[in-house]
C-alpha atoms as a PDB file:
ATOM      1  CA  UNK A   1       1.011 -21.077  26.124  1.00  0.00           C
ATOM      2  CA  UNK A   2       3.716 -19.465  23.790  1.00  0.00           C
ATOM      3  CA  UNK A   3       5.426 -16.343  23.934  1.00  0.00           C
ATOM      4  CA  UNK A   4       7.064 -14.798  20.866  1.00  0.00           C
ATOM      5  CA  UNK A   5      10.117 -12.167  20.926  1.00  0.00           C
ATOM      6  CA  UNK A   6      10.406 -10.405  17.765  1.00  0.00           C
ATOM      7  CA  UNK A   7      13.853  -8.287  17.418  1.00  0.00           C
ATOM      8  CA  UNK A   8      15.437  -7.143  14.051  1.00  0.00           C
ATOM      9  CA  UNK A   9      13.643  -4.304  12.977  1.00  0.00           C
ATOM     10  CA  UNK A  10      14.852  -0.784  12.526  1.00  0.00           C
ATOM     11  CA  UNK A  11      15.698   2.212   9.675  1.00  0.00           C
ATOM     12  CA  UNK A  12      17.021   0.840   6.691  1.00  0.00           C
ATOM     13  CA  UNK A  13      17.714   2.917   3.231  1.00  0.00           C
ATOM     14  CA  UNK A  14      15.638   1.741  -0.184  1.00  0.00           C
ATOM     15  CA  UNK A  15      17.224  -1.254  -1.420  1.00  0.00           C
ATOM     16  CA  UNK A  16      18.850  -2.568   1.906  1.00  0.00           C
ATOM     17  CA  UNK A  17      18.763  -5.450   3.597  1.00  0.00           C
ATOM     18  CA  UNK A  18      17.252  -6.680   7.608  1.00  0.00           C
ATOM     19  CA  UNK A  19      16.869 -10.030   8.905  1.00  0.00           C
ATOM     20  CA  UNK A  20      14.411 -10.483  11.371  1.00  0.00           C
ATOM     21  CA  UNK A  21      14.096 -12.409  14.599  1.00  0.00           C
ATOM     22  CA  UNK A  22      10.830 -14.267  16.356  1.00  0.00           C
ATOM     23  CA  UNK A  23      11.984 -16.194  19.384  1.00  0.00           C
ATOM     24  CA  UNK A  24       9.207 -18.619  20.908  1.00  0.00           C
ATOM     25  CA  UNK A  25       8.827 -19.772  24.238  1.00  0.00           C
ATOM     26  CA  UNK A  26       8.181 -23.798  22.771  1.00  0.00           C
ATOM     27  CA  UNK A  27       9.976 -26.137  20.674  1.00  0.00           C
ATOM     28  CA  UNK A  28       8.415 -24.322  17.551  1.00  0.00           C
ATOM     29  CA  UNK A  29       8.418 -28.421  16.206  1.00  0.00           C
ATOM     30  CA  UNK A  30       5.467 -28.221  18.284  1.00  0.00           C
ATOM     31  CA  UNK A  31       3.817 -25.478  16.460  1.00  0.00           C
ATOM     32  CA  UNK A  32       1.801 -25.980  13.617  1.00  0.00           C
ATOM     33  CA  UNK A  33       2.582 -22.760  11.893  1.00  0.00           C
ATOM     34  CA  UNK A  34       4.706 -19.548  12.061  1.00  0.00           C
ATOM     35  CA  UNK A  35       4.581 -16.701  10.388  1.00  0.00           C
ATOM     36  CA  UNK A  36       5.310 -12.984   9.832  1.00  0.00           C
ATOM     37  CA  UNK A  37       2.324 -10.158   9.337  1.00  0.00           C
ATOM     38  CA  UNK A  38       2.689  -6.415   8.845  1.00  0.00           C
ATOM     39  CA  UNK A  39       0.600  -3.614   9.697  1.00  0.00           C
ATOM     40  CA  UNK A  40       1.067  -0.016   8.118  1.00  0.00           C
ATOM     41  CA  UNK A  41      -0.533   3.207   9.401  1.00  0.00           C
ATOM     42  CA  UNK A  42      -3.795   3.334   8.718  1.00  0.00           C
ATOM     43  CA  UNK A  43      -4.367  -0.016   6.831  1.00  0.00           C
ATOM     44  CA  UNK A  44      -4.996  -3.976   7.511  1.00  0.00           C
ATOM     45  CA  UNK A  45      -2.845  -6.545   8.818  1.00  0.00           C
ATOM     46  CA  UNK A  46      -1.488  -8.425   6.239  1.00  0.00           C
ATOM     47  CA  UNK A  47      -0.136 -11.904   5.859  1.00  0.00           C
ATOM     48  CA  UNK A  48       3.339 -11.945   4.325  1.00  0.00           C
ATOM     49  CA  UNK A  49       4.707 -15.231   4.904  1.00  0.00           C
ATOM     50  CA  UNK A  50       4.143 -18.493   6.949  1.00  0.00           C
ATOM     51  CA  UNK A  51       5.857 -21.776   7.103  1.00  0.00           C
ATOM     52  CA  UNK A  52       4.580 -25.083   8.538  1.00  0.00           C
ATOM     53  CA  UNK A  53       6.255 -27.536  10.698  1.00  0.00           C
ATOM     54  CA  UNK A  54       6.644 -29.517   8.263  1.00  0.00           C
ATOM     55  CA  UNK A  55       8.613 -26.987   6.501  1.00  0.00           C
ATOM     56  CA  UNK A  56       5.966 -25.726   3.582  1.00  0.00           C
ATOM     57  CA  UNK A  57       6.189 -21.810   2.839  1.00  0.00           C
ATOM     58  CA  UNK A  58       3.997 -19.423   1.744  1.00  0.00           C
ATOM     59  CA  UNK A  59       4.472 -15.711   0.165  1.00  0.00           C
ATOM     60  CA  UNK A  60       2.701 -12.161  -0.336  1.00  0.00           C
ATOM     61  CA  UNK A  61       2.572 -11.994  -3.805  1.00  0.00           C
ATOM     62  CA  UNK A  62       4.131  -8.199  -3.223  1.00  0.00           C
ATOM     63  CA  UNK A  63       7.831  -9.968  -1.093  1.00  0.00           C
ATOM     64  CA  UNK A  64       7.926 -13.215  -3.790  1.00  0.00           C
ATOM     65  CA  UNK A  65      11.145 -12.722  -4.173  1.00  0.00           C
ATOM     66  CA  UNK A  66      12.509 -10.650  -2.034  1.00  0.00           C
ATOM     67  CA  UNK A  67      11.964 -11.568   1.356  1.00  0.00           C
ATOM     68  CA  UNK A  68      12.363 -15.169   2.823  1.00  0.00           C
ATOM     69  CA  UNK A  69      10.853 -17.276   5.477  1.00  0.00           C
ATOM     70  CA  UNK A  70      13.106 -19.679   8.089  1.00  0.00           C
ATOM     71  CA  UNK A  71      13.007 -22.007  10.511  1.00  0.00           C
ATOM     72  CA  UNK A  72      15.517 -22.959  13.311  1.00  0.00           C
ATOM     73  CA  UNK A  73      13.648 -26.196  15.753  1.00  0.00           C
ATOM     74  CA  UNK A  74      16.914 -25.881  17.820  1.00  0.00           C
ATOM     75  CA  UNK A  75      17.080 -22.666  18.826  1.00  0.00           C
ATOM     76  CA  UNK A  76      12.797 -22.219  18.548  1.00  0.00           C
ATOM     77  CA  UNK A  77      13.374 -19.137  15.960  1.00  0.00           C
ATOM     78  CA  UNK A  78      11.490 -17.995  12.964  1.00  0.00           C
ATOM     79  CA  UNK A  79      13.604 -15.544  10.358  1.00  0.00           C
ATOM     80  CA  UNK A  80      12.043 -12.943   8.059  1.00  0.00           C
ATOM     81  CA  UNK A  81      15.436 -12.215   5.735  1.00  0.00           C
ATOM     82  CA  UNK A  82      14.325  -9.016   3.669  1.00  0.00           C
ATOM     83  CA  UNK A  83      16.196  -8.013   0.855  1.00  0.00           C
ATOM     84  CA  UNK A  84      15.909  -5.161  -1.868  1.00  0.00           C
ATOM     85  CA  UNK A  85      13.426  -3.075   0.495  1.00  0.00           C
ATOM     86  CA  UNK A  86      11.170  -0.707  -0.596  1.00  0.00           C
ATOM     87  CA  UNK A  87       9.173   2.333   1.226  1.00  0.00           C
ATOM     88  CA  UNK A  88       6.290   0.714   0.478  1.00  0.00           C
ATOM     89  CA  UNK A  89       7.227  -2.483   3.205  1.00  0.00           C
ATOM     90  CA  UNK A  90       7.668   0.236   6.022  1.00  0.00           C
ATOM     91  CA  UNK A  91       5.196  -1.278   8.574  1.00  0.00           C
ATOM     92  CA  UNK A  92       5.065  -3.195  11.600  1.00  0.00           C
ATOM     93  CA  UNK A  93       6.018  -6.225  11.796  1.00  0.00           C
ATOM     94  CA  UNK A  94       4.550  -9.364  13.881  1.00  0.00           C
ATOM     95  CA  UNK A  95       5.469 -12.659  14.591  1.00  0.00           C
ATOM     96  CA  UNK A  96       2.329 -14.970  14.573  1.00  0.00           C
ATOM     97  CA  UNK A  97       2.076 -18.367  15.754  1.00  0.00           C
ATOM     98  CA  UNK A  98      -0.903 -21.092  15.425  1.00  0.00           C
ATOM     99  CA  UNK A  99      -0.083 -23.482  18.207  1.00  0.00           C
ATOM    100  CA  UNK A 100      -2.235 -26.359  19.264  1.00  0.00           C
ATOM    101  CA  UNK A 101      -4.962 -29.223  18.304  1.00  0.00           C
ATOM    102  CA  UNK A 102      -7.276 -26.283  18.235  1.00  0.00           C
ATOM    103  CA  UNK A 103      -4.501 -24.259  16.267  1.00  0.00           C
ATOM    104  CA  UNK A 104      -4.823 -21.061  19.140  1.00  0.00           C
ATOM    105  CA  UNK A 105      -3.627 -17.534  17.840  1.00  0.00           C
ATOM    106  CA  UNK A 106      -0.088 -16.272  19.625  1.00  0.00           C
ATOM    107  CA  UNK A 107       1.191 -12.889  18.799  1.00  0.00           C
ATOM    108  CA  UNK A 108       4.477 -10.713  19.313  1.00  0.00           C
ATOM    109  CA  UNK A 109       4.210  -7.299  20.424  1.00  0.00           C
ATOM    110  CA  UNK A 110       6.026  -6.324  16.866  1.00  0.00           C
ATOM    111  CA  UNK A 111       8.974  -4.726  15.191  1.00  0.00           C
ATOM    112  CA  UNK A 112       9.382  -1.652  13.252  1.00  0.00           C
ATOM    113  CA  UNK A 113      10.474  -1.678  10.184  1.00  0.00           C
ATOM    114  CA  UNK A 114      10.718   1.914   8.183  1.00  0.00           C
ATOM    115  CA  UNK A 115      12.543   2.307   4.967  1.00  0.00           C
ATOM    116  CA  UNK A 116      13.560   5.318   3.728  1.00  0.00           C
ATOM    117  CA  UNK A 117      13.624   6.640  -0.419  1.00  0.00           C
END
């Protein structure tokens, strides 16, 4: 199985910057995807970026832009760096891994993320 540590999140003013932090359990090489959802009050979880093992990303239309998606095999970490953040990102955020030949569903426990105006 994996296990995934997200760390990184916290208060940050309009505008400002946070990098955050997924640590897996596994050579991520081994996983076929990673990627970072959020969750507001009240609302869906949404995808806002994912990137393959083979290195391929994929963006939110509302972070193109702004926030970017990272890999590092050698220390099995995924990176969300968010730049020029807005109220409207305040959410929680979750690290999301599809592992496997049956590509099985792994998920952190979160981050919070809150940006103030």
């Amino acid at each position: 199985q994996v296990q995934l540590v997200e760390s990184g999140g916290g208060l940050v003013q309009a505008g400002g910057s946070l990098r955050l932090s997924c640590l897996a359990s596994t050579n991520i090489f081994s996983i076929n995807v990673m990627g970072w959802y959020r969750q507001a009050p009240g609302e869906q979880r949404e995808l806002v970026a994912a990137i393959t093992s083979g290195g391929t990303t994929n963006y939110a239309d509302s972070v193109k832009g702004r926030f970017t998606i990272s890999r590092d095999n050698a220390k099995n970490t995924v990176y969300l760096q968010m730049n020029s953040l807005k109220p409207e990102d305040t959410a929680v955020y979750y690290c999301n891994a599809k592992w496997g030949l049956r590509f099985m569903d792994y998920w952190g426990k979160g981050t919070l993320v809150t940006v103030s105006s």
